[in-house]
PDBML (XML) file of the C-alpha atoms, coordinates in Angstrom:
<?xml version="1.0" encoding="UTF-8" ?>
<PDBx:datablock datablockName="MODEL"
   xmlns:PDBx="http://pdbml.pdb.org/schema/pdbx-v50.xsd"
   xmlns:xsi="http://www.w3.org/2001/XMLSchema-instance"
   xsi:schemaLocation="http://pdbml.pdb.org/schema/pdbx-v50.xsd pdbx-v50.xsd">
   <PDBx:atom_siteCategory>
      <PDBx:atom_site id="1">
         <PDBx:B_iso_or_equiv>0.00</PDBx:B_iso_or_equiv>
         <PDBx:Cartn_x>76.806</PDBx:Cartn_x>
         <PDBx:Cartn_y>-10.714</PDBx:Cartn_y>
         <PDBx:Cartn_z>80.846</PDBx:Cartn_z>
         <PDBx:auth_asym_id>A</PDBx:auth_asym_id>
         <PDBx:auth_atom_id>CA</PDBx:auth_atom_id>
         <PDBx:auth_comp_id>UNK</PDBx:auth_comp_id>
         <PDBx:auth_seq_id>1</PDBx:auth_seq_id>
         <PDBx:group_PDB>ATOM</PDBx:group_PDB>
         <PDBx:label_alt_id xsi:nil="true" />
         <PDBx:label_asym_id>A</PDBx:label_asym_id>
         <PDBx:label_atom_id>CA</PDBx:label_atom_id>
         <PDBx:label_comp_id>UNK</PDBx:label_comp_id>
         <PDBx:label_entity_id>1</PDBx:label_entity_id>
         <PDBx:label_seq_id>1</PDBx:label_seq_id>
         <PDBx:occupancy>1.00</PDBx:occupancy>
         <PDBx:pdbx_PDB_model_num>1</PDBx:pdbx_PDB_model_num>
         <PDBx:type_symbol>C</PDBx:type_symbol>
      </PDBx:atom_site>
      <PDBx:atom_site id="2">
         <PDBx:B_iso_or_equiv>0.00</PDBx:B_iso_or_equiv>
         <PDBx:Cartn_x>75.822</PDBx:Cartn_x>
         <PDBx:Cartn_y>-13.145</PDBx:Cartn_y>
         <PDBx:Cartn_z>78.651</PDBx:Cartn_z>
         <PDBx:auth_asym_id>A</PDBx:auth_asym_id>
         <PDBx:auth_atom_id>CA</PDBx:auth_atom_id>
         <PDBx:auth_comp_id>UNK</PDBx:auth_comp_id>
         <PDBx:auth_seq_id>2</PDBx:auth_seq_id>
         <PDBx:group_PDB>ATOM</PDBx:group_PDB>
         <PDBx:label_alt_id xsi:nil="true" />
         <PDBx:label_asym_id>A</PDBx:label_asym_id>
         <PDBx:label_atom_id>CA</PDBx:label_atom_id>
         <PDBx:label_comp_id>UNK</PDBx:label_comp_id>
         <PDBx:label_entity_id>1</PDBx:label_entity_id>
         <PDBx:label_seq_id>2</PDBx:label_seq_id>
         <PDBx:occupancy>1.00</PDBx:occupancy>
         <PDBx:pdbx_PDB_model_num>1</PDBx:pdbx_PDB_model_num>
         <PDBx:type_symbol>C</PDBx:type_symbol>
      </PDBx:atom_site>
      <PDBx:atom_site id="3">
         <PDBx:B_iso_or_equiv>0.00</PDBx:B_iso_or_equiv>
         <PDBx:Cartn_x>78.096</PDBx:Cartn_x>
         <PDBx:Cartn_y>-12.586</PDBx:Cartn_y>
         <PDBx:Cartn_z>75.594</PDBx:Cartn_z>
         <PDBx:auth_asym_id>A</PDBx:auth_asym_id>
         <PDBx:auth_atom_id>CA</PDBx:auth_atom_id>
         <PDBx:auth_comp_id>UNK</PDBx:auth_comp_id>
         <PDBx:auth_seq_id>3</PDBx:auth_seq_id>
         <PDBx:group_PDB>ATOM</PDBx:group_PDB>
         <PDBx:label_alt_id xsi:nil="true" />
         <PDBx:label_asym_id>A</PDBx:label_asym_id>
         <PDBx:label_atom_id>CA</PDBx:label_atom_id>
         <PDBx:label_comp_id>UNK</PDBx:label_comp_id>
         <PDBx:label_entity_id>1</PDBx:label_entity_id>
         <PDBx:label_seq_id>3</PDBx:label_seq_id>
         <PDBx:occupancy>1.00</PDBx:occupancy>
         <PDBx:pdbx_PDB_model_num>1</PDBx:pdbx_PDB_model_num>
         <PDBx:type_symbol>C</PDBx:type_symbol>
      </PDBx:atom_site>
      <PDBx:atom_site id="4">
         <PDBx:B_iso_or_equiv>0.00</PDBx:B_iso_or_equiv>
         <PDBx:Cartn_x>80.466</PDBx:Cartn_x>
         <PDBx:Cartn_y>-11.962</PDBx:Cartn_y>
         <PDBx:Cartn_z>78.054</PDBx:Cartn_z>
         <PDBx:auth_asym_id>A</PDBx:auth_asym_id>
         <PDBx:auth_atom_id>CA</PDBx:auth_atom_id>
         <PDBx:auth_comp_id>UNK</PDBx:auth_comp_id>
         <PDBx:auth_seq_id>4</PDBx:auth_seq_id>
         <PDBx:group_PDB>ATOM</PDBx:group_PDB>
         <PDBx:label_alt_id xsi:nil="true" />
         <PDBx:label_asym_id>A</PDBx:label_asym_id>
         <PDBx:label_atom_id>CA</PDBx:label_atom_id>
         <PDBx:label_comp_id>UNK</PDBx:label_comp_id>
         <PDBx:label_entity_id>1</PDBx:label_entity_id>
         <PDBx:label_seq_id>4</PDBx:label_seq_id>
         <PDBx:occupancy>1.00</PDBx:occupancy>
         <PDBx:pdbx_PDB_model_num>1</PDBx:pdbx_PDB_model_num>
         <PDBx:type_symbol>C</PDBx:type_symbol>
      </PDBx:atom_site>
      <PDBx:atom_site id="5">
         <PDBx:B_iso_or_equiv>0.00</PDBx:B_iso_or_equiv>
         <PDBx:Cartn_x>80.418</PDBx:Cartn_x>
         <PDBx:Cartn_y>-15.590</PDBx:Cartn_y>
         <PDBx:Cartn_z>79.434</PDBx:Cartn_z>
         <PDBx:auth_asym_id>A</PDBx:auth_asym_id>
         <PDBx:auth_atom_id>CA</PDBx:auth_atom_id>
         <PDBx:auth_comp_id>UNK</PDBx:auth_comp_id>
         <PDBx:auth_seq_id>5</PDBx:auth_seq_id>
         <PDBx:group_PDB>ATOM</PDBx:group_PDB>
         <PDBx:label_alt_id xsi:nil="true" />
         <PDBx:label_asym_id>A</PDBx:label_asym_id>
         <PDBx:label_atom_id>CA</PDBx:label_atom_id>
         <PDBx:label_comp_id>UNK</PDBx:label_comp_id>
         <PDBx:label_entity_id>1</PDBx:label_entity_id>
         <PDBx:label_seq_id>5</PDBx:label_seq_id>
         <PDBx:occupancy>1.00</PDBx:occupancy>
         <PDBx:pdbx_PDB_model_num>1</PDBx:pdbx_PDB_model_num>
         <PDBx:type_symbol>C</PDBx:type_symbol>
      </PDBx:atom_site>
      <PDBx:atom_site id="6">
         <PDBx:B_iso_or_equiv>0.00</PDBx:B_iso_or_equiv>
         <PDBx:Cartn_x>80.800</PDBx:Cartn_x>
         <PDBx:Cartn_y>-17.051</PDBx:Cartn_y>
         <PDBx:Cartn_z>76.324</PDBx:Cartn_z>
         <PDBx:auth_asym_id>A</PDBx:auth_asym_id>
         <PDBx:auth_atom_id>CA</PDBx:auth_atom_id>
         <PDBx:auth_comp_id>UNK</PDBx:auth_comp_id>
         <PDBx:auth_seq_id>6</PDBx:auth_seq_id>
         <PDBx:group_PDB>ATOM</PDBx:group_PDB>
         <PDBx:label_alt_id xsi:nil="true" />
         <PDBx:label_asym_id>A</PDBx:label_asym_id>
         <PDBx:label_atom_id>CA</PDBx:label_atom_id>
         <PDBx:label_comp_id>UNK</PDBx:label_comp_id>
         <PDBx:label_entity_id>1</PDBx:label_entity_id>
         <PDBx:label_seq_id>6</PDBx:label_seq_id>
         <PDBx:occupancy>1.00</PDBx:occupancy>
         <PDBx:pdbx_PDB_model_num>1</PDBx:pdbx_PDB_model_num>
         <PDBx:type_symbol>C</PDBx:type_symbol>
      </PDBx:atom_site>
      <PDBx:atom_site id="7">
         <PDBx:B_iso_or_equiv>0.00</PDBx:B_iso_or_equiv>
         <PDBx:Cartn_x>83.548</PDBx:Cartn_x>
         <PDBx:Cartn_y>-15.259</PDBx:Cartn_y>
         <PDBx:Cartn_z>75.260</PDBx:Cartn_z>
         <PDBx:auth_asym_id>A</PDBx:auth_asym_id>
         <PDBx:auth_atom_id>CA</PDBx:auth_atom_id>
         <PDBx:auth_comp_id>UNK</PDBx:auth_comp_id>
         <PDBx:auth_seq_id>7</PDBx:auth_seq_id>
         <PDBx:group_PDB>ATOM</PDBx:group_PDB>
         <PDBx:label_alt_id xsi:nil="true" />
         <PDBx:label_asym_id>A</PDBx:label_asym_id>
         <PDBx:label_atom_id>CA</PDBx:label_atom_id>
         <PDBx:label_comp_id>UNK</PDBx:label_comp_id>
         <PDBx:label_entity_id>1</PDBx:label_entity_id>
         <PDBx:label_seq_id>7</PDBx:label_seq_id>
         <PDBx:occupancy>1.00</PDBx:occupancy>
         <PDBx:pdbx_PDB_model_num>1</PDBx:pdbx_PDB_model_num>
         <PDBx:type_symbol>C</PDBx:type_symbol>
      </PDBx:atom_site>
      <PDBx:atom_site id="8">
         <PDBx:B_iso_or_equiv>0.00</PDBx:B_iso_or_equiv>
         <PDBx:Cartn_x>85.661</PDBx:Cartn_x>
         <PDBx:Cartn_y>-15.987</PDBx:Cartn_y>
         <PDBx:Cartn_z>78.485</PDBx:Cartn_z>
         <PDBx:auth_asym_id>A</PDBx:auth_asym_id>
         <PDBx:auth_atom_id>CA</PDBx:auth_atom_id>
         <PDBx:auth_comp_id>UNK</PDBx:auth_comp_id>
         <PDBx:auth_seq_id>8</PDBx:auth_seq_id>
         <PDBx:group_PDB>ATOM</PDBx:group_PDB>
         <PDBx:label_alt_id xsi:nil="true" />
         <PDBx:label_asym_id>A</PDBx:label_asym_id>
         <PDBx:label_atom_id>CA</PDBx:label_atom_id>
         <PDBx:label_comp_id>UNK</PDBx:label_comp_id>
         <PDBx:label_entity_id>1</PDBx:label_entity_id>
         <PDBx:label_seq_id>8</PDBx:label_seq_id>
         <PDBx:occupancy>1.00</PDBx:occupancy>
         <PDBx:pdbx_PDB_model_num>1</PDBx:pdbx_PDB_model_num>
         <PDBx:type_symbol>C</PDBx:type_symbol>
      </PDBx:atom_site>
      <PDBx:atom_site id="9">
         <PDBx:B_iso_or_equiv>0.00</PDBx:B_iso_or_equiv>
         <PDBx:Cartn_x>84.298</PDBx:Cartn_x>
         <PDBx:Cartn_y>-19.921</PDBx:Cartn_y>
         <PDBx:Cartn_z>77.894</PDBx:Cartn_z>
         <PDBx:auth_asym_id>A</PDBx:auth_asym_id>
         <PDBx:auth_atom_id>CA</PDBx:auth_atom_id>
         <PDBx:auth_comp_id>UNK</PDBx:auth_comp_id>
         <PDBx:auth_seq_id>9</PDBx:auth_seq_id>
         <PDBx:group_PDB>ATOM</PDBx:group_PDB>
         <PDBx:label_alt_id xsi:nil="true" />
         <PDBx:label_asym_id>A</PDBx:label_asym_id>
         <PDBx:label_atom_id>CA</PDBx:label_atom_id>
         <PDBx:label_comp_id>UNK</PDBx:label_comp_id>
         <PDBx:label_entity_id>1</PDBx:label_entity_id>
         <PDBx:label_seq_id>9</PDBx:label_seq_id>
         <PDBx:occupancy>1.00</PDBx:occupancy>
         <PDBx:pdbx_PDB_model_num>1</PDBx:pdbx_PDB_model_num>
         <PDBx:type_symbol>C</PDBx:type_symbol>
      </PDBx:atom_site>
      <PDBx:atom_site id="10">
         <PDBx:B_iso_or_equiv>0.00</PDBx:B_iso_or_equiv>
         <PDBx:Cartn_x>85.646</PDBx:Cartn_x>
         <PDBx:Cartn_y>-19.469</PDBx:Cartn_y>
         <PDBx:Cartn_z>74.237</PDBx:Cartn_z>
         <PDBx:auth_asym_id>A</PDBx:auth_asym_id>
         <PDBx:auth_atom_id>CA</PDBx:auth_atom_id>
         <PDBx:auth_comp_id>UNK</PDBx:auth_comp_id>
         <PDBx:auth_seq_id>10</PDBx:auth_seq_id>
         <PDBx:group_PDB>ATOM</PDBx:group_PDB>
         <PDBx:label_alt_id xsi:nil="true" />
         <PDBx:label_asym_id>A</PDBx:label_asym_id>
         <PDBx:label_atom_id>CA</PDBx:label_atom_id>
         <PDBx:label_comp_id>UNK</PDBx:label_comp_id>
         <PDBx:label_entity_id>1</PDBx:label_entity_id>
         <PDBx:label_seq_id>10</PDBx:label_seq_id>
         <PDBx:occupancy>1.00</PDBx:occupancy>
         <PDBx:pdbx_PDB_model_num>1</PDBx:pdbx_PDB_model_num>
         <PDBx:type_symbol>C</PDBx:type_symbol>
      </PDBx:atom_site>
      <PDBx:atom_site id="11">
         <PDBx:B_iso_or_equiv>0.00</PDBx:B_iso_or_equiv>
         <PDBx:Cartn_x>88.741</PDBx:Cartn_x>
         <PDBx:Cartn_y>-18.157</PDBx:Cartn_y>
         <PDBx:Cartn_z>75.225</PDBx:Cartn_z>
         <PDBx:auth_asym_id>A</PDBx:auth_asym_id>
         <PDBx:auth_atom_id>CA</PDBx:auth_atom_id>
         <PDBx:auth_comp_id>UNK</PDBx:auth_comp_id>
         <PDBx:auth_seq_id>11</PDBx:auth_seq_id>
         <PDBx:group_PDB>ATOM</PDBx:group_PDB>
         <PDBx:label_alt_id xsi:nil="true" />
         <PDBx:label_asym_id>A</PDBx:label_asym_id>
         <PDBx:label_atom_id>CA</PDBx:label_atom_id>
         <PDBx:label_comp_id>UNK</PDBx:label_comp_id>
         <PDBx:label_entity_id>1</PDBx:label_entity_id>
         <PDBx:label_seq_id>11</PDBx:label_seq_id>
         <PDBx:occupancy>1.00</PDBx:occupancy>
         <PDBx:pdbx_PDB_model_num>1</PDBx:pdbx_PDB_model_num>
         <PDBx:type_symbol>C</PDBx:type_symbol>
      </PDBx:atom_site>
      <PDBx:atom_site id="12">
         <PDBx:B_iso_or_equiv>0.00</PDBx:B_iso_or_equiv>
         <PDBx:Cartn_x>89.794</PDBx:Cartn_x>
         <PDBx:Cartn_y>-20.566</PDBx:Cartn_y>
         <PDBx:Cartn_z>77.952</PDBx:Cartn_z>
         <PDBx:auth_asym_id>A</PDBx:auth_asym_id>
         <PDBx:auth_atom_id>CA</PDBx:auth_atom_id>
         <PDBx:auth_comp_id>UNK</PDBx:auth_comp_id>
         <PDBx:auth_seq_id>12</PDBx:auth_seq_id>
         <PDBx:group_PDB>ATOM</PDBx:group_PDB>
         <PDBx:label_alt_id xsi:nil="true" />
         <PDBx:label_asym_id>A</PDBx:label_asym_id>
         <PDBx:label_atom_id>CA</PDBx:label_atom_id>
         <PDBx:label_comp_id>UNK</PDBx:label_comp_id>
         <PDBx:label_entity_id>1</PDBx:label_entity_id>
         <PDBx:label_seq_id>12</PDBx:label_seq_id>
         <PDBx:occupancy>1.00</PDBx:occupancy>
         <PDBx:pdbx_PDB_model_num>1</PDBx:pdbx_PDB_model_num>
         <PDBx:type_symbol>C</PDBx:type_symbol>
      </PDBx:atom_site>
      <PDBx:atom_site id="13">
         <PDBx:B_iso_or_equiv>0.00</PDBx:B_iso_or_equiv>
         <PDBx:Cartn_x>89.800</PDBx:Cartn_x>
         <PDBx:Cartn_y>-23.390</PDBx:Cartn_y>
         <PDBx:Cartn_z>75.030</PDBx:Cartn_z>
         <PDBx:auth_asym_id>A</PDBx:auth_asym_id>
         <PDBx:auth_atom_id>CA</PDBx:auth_atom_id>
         <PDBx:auth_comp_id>UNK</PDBx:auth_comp_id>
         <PDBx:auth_seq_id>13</PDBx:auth_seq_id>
         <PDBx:group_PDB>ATOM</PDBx:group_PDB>
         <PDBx:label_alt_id xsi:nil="true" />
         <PDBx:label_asym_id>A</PDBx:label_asym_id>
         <PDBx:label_atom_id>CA</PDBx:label_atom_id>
         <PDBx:label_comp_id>UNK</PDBx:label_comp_id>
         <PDBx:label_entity_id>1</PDBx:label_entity_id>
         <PDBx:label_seq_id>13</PDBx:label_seq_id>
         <PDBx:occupancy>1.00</PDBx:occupancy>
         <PDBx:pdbx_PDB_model_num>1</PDBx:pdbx_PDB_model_num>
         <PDBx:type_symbol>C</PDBx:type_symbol>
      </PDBx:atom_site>
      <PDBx:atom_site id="14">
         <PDBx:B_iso_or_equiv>0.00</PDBx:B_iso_or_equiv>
         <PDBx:Cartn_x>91.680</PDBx:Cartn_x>
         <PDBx:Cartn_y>-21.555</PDBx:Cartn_y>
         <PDBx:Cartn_z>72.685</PDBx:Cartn_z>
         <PDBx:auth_asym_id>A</PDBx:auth_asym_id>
         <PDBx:auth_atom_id>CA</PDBx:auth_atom_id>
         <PDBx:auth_comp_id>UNK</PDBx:auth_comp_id>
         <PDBx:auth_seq_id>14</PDBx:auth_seq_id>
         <PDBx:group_PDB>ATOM</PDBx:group_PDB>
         <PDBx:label_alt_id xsi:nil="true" />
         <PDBx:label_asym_id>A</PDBx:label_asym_id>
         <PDBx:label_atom_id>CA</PDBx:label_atom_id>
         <PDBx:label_comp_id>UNK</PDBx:label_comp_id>
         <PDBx:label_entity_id>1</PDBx:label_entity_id>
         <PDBx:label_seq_id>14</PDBx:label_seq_id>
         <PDBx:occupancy>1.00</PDBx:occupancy>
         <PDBx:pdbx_PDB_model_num>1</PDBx:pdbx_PDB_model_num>
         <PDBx:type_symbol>C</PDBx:type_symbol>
      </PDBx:atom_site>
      <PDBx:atom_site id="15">
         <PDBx:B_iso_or_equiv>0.00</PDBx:B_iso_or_equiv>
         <PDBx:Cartn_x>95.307</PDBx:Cartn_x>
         <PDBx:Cartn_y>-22.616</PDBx:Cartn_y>
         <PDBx:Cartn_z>72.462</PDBx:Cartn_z>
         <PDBx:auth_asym_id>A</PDBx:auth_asym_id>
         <PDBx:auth_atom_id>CA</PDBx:auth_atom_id>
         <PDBx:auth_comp_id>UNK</PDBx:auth_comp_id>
         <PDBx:auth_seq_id>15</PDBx:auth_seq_id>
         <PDBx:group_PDB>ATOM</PDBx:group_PDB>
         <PDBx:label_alt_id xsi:nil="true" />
         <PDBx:label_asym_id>A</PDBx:label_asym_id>
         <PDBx:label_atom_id>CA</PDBx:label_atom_id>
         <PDBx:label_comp_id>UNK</PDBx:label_comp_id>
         <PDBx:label_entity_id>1</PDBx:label_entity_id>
         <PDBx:label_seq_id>15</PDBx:label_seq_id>
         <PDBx:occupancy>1.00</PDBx:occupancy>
         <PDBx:pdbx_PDB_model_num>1</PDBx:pdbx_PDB_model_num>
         <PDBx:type_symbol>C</PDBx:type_symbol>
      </PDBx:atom_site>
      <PDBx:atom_site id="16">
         <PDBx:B_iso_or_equiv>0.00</PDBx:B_iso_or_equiv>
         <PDBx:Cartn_x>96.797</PDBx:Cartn_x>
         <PDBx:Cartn_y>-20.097</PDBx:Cartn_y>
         <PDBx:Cartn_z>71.419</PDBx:Cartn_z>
         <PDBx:auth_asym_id>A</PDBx:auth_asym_id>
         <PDBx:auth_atom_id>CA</PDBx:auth_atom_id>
         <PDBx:auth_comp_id>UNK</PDBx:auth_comp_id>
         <PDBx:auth_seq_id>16</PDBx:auth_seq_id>
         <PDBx:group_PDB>ATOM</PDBx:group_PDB>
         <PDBx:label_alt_id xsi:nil="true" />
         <PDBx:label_asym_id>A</PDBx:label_asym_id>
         <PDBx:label_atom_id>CA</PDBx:label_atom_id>
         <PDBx:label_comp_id>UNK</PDBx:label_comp_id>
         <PDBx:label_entity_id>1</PDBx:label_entity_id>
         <PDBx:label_seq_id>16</PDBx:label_seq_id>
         <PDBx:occupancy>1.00</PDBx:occupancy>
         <PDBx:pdbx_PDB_model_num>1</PDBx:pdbx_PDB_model_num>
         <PDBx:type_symbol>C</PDBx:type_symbol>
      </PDBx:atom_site>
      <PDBx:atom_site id="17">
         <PDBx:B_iso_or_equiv>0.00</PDBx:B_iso_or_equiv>
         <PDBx:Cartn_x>95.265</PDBx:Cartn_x>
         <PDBx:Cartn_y>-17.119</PDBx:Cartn_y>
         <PDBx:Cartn_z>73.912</PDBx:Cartn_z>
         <PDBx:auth_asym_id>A</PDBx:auth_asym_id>
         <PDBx:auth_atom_id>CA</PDBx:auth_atom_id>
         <PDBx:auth_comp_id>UNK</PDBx:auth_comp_id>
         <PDBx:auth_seq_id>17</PDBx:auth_seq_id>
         <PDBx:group_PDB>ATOM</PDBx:group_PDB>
         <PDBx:label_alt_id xsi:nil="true" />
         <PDBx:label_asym_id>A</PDBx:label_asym_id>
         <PDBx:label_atom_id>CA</PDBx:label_atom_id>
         <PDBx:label_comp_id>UNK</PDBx:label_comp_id>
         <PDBx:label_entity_id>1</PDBx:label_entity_id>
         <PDBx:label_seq_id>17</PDBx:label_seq_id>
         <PDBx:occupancy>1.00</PDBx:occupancy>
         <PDBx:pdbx_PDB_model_num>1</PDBx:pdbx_PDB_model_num>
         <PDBx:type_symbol>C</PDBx:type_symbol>
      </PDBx:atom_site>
      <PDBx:atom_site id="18">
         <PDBx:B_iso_or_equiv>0.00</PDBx:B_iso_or_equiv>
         <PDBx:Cartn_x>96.053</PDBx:Cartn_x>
         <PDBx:Cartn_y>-16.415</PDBx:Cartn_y>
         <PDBx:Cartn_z>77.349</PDBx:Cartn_z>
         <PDBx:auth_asym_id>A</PDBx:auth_asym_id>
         <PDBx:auth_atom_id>CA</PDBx:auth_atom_id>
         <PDBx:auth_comp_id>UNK</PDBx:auth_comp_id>
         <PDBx:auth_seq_id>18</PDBx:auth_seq_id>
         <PDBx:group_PDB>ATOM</PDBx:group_PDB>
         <PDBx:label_alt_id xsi:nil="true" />
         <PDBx:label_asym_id>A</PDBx:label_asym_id>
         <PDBx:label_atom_id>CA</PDBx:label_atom_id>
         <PDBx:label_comp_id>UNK</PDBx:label_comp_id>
         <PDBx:label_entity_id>1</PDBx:label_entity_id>
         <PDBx:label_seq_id>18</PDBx:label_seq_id>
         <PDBx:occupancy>1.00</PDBx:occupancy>
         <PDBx:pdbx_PDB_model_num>1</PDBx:pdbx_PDB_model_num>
         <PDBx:type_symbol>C</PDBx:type_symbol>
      </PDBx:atom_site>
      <PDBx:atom_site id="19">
         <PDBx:B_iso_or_equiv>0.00</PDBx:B_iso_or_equiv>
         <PDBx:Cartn_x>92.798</PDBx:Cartn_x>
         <PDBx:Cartn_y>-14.336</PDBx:Cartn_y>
         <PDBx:Cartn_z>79.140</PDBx:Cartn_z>
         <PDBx:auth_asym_id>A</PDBx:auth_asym_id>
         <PDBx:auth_atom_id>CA</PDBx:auth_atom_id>
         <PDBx:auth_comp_id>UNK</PDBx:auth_comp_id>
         <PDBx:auth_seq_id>19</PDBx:auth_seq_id>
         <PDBx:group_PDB>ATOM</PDBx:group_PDB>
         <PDBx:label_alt_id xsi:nil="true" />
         <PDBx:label_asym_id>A</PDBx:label_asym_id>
         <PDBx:label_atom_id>CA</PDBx:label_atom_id>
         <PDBx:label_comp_id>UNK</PDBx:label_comp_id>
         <PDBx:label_entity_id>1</PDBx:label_entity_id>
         <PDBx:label_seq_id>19</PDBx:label_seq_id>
         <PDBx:occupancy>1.00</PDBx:occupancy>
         <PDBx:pdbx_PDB_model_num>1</PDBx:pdbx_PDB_model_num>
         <PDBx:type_symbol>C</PDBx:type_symbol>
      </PDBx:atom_site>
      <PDBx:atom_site id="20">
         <PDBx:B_iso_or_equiv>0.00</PDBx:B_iso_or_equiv>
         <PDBx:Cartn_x>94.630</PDBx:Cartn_x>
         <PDBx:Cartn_y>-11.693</PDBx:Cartn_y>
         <PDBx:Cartn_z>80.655</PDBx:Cartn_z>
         <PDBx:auth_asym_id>A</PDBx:auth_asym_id>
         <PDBx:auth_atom_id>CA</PDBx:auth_atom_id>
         <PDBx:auth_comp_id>UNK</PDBx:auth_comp_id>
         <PDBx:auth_seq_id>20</PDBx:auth_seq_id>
         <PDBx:group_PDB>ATOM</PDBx:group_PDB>
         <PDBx:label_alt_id xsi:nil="true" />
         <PDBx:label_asym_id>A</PDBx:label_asym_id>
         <PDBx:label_atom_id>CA</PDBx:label_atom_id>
         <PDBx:label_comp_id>UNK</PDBx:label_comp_id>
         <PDBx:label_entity_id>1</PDBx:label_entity_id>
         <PDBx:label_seq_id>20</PDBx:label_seq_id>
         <PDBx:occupancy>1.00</PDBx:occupancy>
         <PDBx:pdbx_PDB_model_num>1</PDBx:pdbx_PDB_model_num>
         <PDBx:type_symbol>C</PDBx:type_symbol>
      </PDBx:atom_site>
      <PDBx:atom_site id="21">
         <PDBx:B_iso_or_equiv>0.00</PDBx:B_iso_or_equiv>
         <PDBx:Cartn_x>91.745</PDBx:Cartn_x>
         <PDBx:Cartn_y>-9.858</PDBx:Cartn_y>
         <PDBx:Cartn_z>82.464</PDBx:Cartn_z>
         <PDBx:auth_asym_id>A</PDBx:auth_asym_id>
         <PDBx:auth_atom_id>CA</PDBx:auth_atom_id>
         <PDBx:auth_comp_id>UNK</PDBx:auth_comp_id>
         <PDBx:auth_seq_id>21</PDBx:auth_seq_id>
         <PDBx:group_PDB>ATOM</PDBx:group_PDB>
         <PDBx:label_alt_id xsi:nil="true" />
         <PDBx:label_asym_id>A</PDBx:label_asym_id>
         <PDBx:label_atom_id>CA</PDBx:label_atom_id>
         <PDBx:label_comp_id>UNK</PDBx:label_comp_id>
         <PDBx:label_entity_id>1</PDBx:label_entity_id>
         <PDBx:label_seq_id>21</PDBx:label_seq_id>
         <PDBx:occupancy>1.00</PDBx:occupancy>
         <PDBx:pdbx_PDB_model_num>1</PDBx:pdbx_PDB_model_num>
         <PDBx:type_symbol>C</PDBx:type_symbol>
      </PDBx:atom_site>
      <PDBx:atom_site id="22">
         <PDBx:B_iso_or_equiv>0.00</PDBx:B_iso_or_equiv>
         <PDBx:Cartn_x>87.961</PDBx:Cartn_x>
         <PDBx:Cartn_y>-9.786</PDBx:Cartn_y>
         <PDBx:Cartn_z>82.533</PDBx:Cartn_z>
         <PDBx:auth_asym_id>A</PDBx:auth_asym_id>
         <PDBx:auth_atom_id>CA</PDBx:auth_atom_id>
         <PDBx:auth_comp_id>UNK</PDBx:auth_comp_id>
         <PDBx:auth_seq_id>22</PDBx:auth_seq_id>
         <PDBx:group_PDB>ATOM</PDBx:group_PDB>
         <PDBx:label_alt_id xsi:nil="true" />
         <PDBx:label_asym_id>A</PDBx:label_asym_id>
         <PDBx:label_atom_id>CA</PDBx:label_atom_id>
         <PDBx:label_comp_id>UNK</PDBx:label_comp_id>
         <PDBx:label_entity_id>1</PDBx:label_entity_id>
         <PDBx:label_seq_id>22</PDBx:label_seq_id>
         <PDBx:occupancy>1.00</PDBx:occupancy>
         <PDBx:pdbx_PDB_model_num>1</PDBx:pdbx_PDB_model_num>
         <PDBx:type_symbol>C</PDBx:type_symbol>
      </PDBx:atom_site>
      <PDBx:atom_site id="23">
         <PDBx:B_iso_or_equiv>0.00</PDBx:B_iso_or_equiv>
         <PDBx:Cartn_x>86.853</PDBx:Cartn_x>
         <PDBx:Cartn_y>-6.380</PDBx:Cartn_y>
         <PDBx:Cartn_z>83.500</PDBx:Cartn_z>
         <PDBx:auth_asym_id>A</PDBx:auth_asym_id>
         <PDBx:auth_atom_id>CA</PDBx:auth_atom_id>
         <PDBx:auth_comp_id>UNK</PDBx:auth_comp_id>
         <PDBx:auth_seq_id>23</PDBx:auth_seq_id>
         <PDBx:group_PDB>ATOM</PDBx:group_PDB>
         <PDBx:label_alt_id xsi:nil="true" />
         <PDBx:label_asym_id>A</PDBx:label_asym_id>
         <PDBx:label_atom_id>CA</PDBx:label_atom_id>
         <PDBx:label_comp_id>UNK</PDBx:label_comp_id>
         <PDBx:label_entity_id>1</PDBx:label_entity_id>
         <PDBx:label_seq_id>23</PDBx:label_seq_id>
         <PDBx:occupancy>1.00</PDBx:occupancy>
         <PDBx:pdbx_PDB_model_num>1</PDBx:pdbx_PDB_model_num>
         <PDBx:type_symbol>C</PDBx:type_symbol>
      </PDBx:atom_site>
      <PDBx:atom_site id="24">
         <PDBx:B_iso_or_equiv>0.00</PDBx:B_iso_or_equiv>
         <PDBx:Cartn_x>83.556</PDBx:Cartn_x>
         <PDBx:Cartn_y>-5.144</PDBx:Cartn_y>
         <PDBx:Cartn_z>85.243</PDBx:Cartn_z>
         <PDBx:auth_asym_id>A</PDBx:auth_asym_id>
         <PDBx:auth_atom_id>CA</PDBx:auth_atom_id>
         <PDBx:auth_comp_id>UNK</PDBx:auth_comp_id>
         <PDBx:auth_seq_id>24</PDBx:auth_seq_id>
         <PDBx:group_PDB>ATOM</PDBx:group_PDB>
         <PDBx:label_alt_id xsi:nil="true" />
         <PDBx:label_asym_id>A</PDBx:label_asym_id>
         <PDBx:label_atom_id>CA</PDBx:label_atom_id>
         <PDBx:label_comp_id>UNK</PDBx:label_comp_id>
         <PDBx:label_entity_id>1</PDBx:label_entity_id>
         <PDBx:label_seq_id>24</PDBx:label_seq_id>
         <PDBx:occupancy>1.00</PDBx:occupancy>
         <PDBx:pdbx_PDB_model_num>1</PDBx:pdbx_PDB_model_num>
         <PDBx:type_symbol>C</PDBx:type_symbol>
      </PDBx:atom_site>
   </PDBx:atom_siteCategory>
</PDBx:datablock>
């Protein structure tokens, strides 16, 4: 979703997190 999509785009440019998973 949309809040969803933002989050992951947040996430990706945030040094000190690695995205483990994105479920749906």
């Amino acid at each position: 979703g949309y809040t969803g999509g933002e989050l992951i785009r947040l996430l990706l440019n945030h040094r000190s997190v690695a995205l483990d998973f994105v479920f749906s």
